[in-house]
Protein backbone atom coordinates (compact mmCIF):
# COMPACT_ATOMS: atom_id res chain seq x y z
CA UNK A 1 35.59 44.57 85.11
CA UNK A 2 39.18 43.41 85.13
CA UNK A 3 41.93 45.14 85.74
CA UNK A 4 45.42 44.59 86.28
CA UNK A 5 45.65 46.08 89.34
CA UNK A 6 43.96 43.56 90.79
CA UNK A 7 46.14 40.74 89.35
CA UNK A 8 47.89 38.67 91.87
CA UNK A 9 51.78 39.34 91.57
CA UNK A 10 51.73 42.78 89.32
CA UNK A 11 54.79 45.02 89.80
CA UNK A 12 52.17 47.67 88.55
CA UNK A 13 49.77 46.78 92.02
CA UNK A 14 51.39 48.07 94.74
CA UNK A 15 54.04 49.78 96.17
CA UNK A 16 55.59 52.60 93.66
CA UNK A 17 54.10 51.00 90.71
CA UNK A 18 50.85 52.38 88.70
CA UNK A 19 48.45 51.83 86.22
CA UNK A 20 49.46 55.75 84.97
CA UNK A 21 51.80 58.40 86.44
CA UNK A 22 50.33 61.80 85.19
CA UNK A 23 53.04 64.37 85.28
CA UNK A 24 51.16 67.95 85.55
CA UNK A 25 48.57 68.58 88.37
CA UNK A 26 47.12 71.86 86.65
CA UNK A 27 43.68 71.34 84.45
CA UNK A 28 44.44 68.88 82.13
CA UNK A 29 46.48 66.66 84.54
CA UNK A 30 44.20 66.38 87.35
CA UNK A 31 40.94 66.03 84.99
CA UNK A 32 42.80 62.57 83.49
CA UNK A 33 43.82 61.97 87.04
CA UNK A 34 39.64 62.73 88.17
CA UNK A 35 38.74 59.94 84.96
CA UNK A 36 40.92 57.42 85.97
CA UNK A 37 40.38 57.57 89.52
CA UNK A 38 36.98 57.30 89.41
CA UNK A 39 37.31 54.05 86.74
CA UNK A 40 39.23 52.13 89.69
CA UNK A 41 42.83 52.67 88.45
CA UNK A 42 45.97 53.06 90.41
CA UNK A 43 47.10 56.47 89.71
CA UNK A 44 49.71 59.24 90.70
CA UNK A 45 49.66 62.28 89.98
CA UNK A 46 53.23 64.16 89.96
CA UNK A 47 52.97 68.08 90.64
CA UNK A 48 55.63 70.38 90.25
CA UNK A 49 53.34 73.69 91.55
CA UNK A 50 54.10 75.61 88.74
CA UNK A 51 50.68 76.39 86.66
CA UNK A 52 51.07 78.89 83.96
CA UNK A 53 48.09 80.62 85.21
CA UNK A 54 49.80 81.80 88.55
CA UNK A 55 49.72 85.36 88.71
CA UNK A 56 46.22 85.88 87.10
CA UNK A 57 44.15 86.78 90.13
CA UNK A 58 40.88 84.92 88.37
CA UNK A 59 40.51 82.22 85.35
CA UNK A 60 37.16 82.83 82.79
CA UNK A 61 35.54 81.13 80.24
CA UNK A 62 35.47 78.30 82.24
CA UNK A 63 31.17 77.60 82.79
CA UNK A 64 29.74 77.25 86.25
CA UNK A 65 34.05 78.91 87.14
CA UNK A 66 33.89 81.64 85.48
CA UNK A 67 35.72 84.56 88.23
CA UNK A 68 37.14 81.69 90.29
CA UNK A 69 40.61 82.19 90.98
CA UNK A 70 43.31 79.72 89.81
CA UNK A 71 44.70 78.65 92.89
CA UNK A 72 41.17 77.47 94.22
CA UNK A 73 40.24 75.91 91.24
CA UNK A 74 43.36 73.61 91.78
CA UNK A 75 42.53 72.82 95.20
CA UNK A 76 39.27 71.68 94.48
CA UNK A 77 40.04 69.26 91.69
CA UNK A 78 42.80 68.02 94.15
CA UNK A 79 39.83 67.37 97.02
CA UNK A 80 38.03 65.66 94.50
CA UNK A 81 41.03 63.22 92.69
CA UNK A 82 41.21 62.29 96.36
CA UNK A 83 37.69 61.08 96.90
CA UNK A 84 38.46 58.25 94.16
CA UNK A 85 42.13 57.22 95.29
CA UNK A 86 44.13 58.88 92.78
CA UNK A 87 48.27 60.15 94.75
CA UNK A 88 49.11 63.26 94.74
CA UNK A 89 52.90 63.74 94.76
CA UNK A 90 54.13 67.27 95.38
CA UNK A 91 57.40 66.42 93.40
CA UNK A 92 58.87 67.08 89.94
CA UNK A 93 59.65 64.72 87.25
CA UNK A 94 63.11 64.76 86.37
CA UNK A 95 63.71 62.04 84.07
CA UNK A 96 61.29 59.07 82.26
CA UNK A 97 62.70 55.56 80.59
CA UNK A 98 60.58 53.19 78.72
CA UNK A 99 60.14 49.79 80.95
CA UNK A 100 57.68 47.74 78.74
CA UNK A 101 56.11 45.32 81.05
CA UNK A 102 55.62 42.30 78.59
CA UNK A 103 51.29 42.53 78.73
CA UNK A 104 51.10 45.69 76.94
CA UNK A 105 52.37 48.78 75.04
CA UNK A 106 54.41 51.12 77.19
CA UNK A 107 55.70 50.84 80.51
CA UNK A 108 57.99 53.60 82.39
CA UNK A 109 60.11 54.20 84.75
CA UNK A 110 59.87 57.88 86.10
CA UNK A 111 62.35 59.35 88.28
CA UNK A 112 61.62 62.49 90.90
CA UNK A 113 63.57 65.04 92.12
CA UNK A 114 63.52 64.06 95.51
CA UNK A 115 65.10 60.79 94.58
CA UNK A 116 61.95 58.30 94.34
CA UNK A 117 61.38 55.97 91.46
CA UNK A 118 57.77 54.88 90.36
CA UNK A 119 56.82 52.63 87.25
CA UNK A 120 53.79 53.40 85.29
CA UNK A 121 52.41 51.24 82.45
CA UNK A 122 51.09 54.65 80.50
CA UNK A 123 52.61 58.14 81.06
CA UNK A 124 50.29 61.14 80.76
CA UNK A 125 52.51 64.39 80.41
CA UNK A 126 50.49 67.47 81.52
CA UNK A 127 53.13 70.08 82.28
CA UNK A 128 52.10 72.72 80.11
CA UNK A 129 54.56 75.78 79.43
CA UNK A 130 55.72 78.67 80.68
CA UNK A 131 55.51 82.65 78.91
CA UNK A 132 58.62 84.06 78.25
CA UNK A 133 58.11 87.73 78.52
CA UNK A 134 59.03 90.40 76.33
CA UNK A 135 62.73 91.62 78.39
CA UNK A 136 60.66 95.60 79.00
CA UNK A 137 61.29 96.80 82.29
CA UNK A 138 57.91 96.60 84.12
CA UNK A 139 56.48 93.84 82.39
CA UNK A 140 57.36 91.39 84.39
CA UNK A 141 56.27 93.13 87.54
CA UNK A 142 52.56 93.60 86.16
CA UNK A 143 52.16 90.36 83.95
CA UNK A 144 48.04 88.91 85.26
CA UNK A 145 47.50 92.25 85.94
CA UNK A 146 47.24 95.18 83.97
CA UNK A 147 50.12 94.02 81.39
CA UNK A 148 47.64 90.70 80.11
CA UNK A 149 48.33 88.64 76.74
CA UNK A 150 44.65 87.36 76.41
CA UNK A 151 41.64 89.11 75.44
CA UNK A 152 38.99 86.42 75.93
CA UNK A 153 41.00 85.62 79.18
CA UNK A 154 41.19 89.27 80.71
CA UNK A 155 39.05 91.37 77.75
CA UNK A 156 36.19 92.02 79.77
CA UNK A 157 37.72 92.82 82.94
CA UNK A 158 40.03 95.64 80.72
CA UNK A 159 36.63 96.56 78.62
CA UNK A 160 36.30 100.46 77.17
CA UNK A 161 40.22 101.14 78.79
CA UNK A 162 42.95 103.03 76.98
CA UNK A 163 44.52 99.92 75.67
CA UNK A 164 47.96 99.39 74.06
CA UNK A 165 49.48 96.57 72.85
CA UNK A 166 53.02 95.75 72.57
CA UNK A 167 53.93 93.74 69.22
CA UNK A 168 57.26 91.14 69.55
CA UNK A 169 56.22 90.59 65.77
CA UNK A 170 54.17 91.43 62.86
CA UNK A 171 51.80 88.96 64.38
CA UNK A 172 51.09 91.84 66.79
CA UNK A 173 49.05 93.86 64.60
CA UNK A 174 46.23 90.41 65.13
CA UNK A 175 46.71 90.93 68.95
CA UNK A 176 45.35 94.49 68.18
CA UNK A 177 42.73 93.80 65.46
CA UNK A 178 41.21 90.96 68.28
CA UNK A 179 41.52 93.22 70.88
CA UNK A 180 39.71 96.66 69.58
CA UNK A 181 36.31 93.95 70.56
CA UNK A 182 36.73 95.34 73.62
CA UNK A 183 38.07 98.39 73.33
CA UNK A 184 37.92 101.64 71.30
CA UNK A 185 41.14 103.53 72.48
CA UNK A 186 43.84 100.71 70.89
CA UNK A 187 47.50 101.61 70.33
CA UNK A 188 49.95 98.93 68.51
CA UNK A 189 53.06 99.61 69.74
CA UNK A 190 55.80 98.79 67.13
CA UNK A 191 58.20 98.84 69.64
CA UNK A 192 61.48 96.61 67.41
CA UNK A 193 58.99 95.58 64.20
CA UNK A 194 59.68 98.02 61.50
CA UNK A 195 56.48 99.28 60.03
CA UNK A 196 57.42 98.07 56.95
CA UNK A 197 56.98 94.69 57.96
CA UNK A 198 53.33 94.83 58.26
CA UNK A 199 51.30 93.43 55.77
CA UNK A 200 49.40 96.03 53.35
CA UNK A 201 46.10 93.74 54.90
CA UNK A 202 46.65 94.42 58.12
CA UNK A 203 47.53 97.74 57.74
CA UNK A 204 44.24 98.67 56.44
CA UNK A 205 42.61 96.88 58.93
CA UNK A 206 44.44 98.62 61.42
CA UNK A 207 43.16 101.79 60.21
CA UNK A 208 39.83 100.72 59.63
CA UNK A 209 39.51 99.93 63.52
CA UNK A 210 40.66 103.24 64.44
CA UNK A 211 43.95 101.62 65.53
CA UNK A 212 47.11 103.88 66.14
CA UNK A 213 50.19 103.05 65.34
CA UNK A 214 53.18 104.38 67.24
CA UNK A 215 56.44 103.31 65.66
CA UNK A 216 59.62 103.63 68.19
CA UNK A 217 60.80 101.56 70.74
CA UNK A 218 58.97 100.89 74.31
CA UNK A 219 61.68 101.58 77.22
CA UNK A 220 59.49 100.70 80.41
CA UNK A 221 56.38 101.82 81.69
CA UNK A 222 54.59 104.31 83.83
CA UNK A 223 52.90 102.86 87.20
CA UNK A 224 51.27 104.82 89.76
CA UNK A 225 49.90 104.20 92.70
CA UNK A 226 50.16 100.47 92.00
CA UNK A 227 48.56 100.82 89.00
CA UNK A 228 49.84 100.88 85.12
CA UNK A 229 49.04 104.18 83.94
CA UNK A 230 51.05 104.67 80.89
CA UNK A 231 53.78 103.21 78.36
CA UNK A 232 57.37 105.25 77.78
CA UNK A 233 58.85 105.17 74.80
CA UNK A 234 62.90 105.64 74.30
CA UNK A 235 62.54 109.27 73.50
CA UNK A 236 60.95 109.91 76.42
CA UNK A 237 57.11 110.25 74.67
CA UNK A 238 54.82 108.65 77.25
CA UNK A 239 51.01 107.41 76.03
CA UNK A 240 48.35 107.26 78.73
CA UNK A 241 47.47 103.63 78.71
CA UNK A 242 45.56 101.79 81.37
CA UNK A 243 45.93 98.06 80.00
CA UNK A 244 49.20 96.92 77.93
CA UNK A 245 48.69 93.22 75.91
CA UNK A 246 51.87 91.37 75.28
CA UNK A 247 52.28 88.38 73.61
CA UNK A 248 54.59 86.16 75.63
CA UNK A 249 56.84 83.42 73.64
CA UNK A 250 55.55 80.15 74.63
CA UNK A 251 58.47 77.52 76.19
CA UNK A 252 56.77 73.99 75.94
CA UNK A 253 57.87 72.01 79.21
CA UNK A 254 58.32 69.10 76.50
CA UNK A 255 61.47 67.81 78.07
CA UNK A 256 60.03 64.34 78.72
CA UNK A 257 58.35 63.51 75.91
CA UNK A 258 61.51 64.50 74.06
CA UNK A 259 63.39 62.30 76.21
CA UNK A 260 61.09 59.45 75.66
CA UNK A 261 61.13 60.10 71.56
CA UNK A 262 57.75 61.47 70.81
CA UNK A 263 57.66 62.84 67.28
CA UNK A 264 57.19 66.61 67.64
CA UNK A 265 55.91 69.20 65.07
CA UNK A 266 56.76 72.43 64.83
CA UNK A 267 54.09 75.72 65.23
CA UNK A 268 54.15 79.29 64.95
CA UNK A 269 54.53 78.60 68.46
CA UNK A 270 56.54 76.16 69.15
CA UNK A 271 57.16 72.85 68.83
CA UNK A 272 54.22 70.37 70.31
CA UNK A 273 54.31 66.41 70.06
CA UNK A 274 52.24 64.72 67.22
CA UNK A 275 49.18 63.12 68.85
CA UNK A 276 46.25 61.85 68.04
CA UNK A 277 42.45 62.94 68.92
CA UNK A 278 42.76 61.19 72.33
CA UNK A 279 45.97 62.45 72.70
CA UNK A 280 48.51 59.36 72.34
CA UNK A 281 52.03 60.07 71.12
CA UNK A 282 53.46 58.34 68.54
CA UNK A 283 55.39 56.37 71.39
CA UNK A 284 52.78 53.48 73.06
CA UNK A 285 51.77 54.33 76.49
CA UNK A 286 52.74 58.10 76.34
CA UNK A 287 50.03 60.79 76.24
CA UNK A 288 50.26 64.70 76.58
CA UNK A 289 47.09 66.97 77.33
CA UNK A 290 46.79 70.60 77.87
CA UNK A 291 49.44 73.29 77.02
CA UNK A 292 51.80 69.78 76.79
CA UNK A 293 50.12 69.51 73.56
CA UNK A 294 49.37 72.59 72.25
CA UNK A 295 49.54 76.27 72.77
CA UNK A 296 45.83 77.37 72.69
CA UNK A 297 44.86 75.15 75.12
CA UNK A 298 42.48 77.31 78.01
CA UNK A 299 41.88 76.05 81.08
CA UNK A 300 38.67 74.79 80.20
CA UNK A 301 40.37 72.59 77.28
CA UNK A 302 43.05 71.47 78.88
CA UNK A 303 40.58 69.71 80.93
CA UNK A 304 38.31 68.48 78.34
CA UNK A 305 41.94 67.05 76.72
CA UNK A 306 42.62 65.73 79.92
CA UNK A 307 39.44 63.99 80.52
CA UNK A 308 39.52 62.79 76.95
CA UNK A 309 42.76 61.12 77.35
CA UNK A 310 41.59 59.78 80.80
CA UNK A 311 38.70 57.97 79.08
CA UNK A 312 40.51 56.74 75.85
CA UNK A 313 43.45 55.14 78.41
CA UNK A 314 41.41 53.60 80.27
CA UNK A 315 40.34 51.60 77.56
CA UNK A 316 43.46 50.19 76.45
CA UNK A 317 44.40 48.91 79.73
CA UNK A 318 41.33 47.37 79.72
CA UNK A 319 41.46 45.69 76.60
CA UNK A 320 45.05 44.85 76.76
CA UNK A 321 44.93 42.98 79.89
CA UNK A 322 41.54 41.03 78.40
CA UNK A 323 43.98 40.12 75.28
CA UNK A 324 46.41 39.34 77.59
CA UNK A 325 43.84 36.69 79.67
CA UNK A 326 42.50 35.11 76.40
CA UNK A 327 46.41 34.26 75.20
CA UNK A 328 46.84 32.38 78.66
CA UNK A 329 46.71 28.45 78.03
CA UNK A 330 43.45 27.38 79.47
C-alpha cells in the first residue's frame, strides 16, 4: 500500500502536518481516529474535554458497554488510538482555513488555542453539541441525574417512578407519550405551552396513556436529601415526582464547518451540515460524525459514523495519491 505519508518531501509527513486532524475526541472522533490509525495514517486527534455526556454517571445501549461510565469509556478508546500511532492533543480548535495541497481535494490549516498550527489534508469535525437547559431553578443542578432528557438513555434506570416531564414545546407531549414505556405515574408539565397548543392527536393520546396534564408554570423543584423529590409550580402546588425529563435545546458546536463553508440544513433541531452516507461535506476533505452531524446521534452511533467516515477517508487518500503517481511522467 502507498501512502503519502511515506512520500519523500511531503509537508503532510512530519512535523505538524497530517494525513487528517480529527477535531472531537468523544465517540465518533476517536472511533475515525481508531480506523485510521490502525490503516497506517498520520493522525491527530484535537480534544477539547468537553463530551456532552459529562454528568451522566453511566452511558447504555452501547453492547458489550452497556453501565460503563462515560469518562472510562473515553479513556479506553484513548489507550487504544495509542496502540496504532494516532496524537492526542488536549487542545481546542479555534479556527480552520482551506490549504489545498495540489495532489488532492482539501487541505487545512487548523489553528489551536494554545497557539500551534497543524495542516491536515482531510478535516474530520467531531465536536458534537452542547444542551441548553430549560432556565428552571434546579435543573441545572440535577441534569444526568434525576432531571434526564432520554428515555432509552436513562428509562430503565427511572423504571415504575413518579415521572414528570417538563414540555419547552408542544413537542413535549411526544417526550411523555415515549416515556409512559417505562412508567405508569407520567405528568406533562405545561409549564409556558398553552394547552391549547396541543394537537387534538396528542391530546387523546395523552389521555389514553393515563397521562396528566398540569397546566401552570414550573418555578423550581423540590430536593431532599440529595435527591429530587418533587416539582413546584408558581402557585406554590408541589407534585411528588421522583424523575423530571426535559428536553434540552441542542447548540451544534458547528463553528468550523461554518467557517470552512459547509452547506448546512436546518432541523427541528437545529441546523446540521449536508453530508453524505460516509459523512463528507459538501466542501472536499471536510467530514463531520456524531452529534457534529446530527442530533440523534447516541454514543453507540456516533461511533459507527465515526468509524464509517474513518473507512470511507481512507480510501480517498489512497486513491488520490495512486492518481496522483500514474499522472507523473514515467
Amino acid at each position: 500500500m502507498v501512502t503519502l505519508t511515506e512520500s519523500s518531501g511531503n509537508e503532510y509527513g512530519s512535523g505538524d502536518g497530517y494525513d487528517v486532524v480529527v477535531v472531537g475526541g468523544g465517540a465518533a472522533g476517536l472511533s475515525a481516529a481508531l480506523v485510521l490509525g490502525r490503516a497506517r495514517r498520520r493522525t491527530l486527534v484535537v480534544d477539547a474535554g468537553q463530551p456532552r455526556n459529562a454528568p451522566s454517571a453511566h452511558l447504555h445501549g452501547y453492547l458489550s458497554r452497556d453501565g460503563m461510565a462515560p469518562a472510562d469509556f473515553l479513556a479506553a478508546g484513548r489507550e487504544e488510538i495509542a496502540r496504532y500511532g494516532v496524537e492526542l492533543e488536549r487542545d481546542r480548535a479555534v479556527s480552520a482555513s482551506p490549504t489545498p495541497d495540489g495532489r488532492a481535494p482539501g487541505g487545512f490549516t487548523v489553528t489551536l488555542a494554545s497557539g500551534r498550527t497543524v495542516r491536515a489534508r482531510h478535516l474530520v469535525v467531531a465536536t458534537g453539541l452542547r444542551d441548553d437547559l430549560p432556565p428552571v431553578p434546579g435543573v441545572a443542578a440535577r441534569f444526568g441525574r434525576d432531571v434526564i432528557h432520554c428515555p432509552y438513555c436513562h428509562g430503565w434506570e427511572s423504571r415504575d417512578l413518579p415521572t414528570g416531564v417538563l414540555a419547552t414545546s408542544p413537542l413535549g407531549a411526544h417526550q411523555a407519550l415515549m416515556v409512559t414505556q417505562w412508567s405508569d405515574d407520567v405528568r406533562l408539565f405545561l409549564h409556558e405551552v398553552p394547552e391549547s397548543d396541543l394537537a387534538a392527536e396528542d391530546r387523546r393520546r395523552l389521555a389514553a396513556a393515563g397521562v396528566e396534564v398540569v397546566p401552570g408554570e414550573v418555578a423550581g423543584l423540590v430536593v431532599t436529601d440529595d435527591r429530587l423529590t418533587g416539582v413546584r409550580l408558581g402557585d406554590g402546588t408541589v407534585h411528588d415526582r421522583a424523575v423530571l425529563y426535559v428536553a434540552p435545546r441542542a447548540v451544534p458546536r458547528d463553528e468550523l464547518l461554518t467557517a470552512l463553508g459547509a452547506e448546512m440544513r436546518e432541523t427541528p433541531f437545529g441546523r446540521y451540515p449536508v453530508i453524505d452516507e460516509r459523512g463528507l461535506t459538501s466542501v472536499p476533505g471536510l467530514w463531520a460524525a456524531g452529534n457534529a452531524s446530527g442530533f440523534a446521534e447516541q454514543v453507540v452511533n456516533a461511533a459507527s459514523r465515526g468509524y464509517r467516515a474513518g473507512a470511507a477517508l481512507n480510501g480517498e487518500l489512497l486513491f488520490a495519491d495512486l492518481d496522483a503517481q500514474a499522472a507523473e511522467p514515467a
